[in-house]
Protein backbone atom coordinates (compact mmCIF):
# COMPACT_ATOMS: atom_id res chain seq x y z
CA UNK A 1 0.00 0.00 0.00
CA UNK A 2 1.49 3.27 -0.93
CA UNK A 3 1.65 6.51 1.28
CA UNK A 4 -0.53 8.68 -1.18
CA UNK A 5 -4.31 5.73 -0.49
CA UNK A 6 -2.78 5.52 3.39
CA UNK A 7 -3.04 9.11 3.46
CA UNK A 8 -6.61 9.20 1.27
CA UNK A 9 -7.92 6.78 4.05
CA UNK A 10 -6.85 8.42 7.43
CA UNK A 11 -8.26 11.31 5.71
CA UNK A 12 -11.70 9.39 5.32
CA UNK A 13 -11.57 8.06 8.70
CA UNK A 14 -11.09 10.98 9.79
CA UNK A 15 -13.79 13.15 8.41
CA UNK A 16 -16.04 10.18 9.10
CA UNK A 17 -15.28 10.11 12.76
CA UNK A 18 -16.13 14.06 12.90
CA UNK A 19 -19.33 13.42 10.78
CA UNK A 20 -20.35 10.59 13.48
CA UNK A 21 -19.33 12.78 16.36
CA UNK A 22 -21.39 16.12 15.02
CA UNK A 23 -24.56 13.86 14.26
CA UNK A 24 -24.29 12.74 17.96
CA UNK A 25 -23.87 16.46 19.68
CA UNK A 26 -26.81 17.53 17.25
CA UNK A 27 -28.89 14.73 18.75
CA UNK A 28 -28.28 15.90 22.97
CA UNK A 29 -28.45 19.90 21.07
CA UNK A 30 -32.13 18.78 20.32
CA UNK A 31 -33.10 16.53 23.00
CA UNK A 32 -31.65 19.20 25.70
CA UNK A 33 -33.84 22.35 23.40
CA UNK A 34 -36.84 19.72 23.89
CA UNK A 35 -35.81 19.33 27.54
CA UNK A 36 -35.30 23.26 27.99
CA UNK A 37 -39.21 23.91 25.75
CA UNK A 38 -41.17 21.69 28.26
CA UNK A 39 -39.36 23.09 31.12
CA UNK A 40 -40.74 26.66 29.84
CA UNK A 41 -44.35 25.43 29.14
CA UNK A 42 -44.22 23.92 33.16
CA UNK A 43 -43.23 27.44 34.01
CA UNK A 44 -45.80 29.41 31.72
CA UNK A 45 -48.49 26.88 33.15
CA UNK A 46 -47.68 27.71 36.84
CA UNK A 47 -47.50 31.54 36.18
CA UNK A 48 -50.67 31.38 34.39
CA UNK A 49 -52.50 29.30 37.33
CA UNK A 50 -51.03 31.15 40.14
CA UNK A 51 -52.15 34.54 38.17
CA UNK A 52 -55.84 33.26 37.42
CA UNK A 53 -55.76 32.25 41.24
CA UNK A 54 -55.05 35.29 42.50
CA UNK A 55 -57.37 37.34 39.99
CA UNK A 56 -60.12 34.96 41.16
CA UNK A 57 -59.35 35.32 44.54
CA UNK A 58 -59.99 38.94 44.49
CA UNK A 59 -63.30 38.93 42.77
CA UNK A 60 -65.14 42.19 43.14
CA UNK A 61 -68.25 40.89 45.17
CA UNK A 62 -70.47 43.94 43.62
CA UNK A 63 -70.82 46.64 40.66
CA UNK A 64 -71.18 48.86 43.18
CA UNK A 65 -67.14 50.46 42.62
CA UNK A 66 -67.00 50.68 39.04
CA UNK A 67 -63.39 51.70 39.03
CA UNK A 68 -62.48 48.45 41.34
CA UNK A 69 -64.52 46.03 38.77
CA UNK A 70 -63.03 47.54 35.43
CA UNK A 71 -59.42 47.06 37.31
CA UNK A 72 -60.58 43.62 38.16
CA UNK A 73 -61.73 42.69 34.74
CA UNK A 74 -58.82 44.15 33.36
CA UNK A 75 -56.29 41.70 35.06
CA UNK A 76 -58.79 39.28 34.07
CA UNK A 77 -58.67 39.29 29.92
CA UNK A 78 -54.78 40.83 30.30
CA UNK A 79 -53.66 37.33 31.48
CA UNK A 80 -56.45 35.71 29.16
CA UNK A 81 -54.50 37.68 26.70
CA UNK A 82 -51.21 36.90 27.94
CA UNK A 83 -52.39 32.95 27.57
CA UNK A 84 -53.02 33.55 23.88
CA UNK A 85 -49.72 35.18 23.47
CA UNK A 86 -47.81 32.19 24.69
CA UNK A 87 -49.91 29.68 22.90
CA UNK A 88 -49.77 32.02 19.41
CA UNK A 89 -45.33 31.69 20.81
CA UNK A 90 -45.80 28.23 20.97
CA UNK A 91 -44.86 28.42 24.68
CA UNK A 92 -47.90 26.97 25.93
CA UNK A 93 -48.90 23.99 25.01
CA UNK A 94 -52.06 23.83 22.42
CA UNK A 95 -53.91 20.56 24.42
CA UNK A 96 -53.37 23.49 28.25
CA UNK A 97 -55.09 26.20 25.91
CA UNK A 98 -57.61 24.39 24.36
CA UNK A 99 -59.09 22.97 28.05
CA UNK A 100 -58.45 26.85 29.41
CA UNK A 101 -60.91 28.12 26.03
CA UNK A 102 -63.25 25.05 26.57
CA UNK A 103 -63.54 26.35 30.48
CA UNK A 104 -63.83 30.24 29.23
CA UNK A 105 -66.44 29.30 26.23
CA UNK A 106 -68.61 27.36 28.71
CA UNK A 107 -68.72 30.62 30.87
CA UNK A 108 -68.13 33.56 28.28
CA UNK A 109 -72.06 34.24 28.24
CA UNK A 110 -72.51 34.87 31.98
CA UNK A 111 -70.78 36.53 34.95
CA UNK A 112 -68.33 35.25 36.89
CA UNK A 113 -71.28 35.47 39.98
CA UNK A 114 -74.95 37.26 39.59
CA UNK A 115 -73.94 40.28 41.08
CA UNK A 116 -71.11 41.50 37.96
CA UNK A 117 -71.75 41.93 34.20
CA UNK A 118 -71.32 38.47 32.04
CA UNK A 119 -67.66 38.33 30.62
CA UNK A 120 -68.47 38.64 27.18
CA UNK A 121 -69.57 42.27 27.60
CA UNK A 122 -66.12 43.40 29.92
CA UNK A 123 -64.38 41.55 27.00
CA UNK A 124 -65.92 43.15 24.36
CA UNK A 125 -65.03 46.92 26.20
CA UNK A 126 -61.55 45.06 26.87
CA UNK A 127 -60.91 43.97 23.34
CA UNK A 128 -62.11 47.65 21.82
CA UNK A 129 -60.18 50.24 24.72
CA UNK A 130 -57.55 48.13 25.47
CA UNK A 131 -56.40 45.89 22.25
CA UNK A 132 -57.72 47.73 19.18
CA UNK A 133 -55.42 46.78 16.46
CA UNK A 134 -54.84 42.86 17.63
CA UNK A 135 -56.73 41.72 14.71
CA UNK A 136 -55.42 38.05 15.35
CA UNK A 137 -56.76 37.79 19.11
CA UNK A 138 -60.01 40.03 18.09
CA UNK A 139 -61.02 37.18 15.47
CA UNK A 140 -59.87 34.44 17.98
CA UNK A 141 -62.54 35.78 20.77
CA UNK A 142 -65.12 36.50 18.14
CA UNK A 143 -65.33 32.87 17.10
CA UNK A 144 -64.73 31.84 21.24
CA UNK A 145 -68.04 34.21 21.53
CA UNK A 146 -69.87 31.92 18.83
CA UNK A 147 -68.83 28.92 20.26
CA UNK A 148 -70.01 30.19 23.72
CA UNK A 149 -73.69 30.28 22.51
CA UNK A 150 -73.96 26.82 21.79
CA UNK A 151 -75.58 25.08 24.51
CA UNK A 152 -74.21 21.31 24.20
CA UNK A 153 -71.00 20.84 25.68
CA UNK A 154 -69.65 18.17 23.39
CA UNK A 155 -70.30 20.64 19.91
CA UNK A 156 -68.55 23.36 21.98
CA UNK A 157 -65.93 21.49 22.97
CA UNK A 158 -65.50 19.97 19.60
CA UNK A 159 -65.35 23.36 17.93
CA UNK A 160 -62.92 24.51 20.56
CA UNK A 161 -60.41 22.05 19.48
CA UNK A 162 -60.73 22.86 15.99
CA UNK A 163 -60.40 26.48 16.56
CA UNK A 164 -57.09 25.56 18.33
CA UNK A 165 -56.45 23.89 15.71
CA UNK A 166 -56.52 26.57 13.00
CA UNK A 167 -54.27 28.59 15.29
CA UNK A 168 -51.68 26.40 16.33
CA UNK A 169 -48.63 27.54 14.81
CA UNK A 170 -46.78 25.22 12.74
């Protein structure tokens, strides 16, 4: 065997050894990126919960202090907002948003108790003085607000998930 093939086939082994080596460190790049995207969905879940819990823990218990229920309501649709905004990021987790919309479209036609105005009406005066030009969440909540009106729970729930659906990003 002459120097000149040795050469030719350290030089293959070689480049074949690096190609084996960068396929493996691509594979733990992914898996720890995977790793890394559920660990921020975990944490986008538990500020979301521990945000809703607090919002519903201080629940005006009357109309009678407008100021105190717009304020209220306001903290309300900004984290329903905020939920849409990490779903549209594809930080949360489509099948987490699509049980949070099913709960909201189930309730979107009344008040959160009979004393306050029904949600759909502080999210309508939400959506127009708060978020005027969000075109994407405006058409999102108008076809939540359609859905809301049906009155069997399995049609809503099966519209819900093709809603999510059509705005999952890819």
């Amino acid at each position: 065997m002459n120097a000149s093939l040795l050469i030719q086939i350290i030089n293959s082994l070689i480049t074949l050894t690096g190609l084996v080596i960068a396929i493996l460190q691509l594979r733990r790049i992914l898996r720890s990126v995977k790793i890394s995207q559920q660990g921020n969905s975990v944490n986008v879940i538990v500020h979301c919960v521990n945000r809703y819990e607090k919002i519903m823990g201080e629940l005006p218990s009357t109309c009678d202090n407008k100021i105190l229920l717009d304020n209220w309501y306001y903290r309300y649709w900004d984290l329903v907002t905020e939920e849409f905004n990490f779903f549209k990021k594809s930080i949360l987790d489509p099948d987490i948003f699509e049980l949070w919309i099913n709960e909201l479209a189930a309730s979107y036609q009344s008040a959160p108790h009979s004393k306050l105005i029904p949600r759909v009406e502080s999210h309508h005066e939400y959506l127009r003085t708060k978020v005027p030009y969000y075109k994407d969440l405006h058409a999102f909540f108008n076809q939540v607000e359609r859905i809301s009106t049906d009155s069997s729970t399995e049609s809503r729930s099966n519209l819900v998930h093709k809603l999510i659906k059509e705005y999952t990003p890819d």
